[in-house]
Protein backbone atom coordinates (compact mmCIF):
# COMPACT_ATOMS: atom_id res chain seq x y z
CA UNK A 1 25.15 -89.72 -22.35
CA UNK A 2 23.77 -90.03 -25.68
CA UNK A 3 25.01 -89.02 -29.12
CA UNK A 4 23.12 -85.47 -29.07
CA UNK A 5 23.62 -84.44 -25.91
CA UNK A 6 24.69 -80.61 -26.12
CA UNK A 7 26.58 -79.22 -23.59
CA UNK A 8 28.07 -75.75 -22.62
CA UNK A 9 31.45 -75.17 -22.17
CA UNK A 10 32.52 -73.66 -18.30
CA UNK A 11 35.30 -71.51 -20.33
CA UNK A 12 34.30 -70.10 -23.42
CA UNK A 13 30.46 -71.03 -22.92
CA UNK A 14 29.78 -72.49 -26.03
CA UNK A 15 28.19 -74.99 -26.91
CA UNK A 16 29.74 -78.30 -27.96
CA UNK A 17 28.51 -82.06 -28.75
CA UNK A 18 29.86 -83.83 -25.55
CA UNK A 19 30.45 -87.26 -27.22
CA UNK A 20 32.83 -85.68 -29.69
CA UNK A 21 34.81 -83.49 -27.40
CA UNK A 22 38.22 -85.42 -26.35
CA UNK A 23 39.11 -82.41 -24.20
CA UNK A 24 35.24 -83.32 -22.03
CA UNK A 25 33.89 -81.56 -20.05
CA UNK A 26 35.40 -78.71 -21.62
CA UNK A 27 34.68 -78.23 -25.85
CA UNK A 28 38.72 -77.95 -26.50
CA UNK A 29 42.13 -78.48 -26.02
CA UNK A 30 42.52 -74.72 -25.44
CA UNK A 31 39.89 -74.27 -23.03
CA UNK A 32 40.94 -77.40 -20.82
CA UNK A 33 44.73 -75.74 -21.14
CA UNK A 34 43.08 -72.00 -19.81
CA UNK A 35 41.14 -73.92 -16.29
CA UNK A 36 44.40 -75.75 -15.67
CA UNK A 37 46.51 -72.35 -16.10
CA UNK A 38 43.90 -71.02 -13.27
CA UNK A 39 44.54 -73.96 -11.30
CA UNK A 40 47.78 -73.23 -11.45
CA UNK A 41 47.98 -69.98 -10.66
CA UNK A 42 45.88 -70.28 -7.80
CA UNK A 43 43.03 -68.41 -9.62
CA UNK A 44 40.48 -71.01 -8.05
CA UNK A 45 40.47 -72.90 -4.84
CA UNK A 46 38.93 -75.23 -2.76
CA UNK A 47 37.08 -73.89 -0.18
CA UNK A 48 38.43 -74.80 3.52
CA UNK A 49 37.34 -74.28 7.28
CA UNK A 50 40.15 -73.26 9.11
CA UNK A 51 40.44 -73.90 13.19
CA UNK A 52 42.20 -71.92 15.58
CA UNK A 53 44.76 -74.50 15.60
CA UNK A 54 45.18 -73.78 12.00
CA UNK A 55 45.94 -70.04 12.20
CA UNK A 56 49.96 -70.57 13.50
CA UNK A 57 50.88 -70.47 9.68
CA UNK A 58 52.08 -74.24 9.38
CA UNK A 59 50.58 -76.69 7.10
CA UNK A 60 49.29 -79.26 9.56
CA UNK A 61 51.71 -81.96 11.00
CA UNK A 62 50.96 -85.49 8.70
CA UNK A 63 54.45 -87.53 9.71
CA UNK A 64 53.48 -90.31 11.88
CA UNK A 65 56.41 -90.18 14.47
């Protein structure tokens, strides 16, 4: 990126100076703080196909036995 490349925040939507931003890609501290808190409580996701075999309720089986 170069020095003057402007970029807007995905929390507060402001704009910022990406090469000066230690918190990238967000503009602060306190707006990289808020997306983890929405990671955290499950406020986003990543988006999954389920199976039939998946609908039994129980993470699938990883142990190799």
């Amino acid at each position: 990126m170069n020095p003057k490349t402007r970029l807007r925040c995905p929390i507060c939507h402001r704009s910022f100076d990406a090469e000066s931003s230690d918190a990238f890609p967000f503009c602060s501290e306190r707006c990289r703080q808020i997306d983890l808190s929405r990671w955290l409580g499950e406020q986003y996701g990543v988006p999954v196909q389920r199976t039939e075999e998946d609908d039994d309720g129980f993470p699938p089986d990883t142990a190799d036995d």
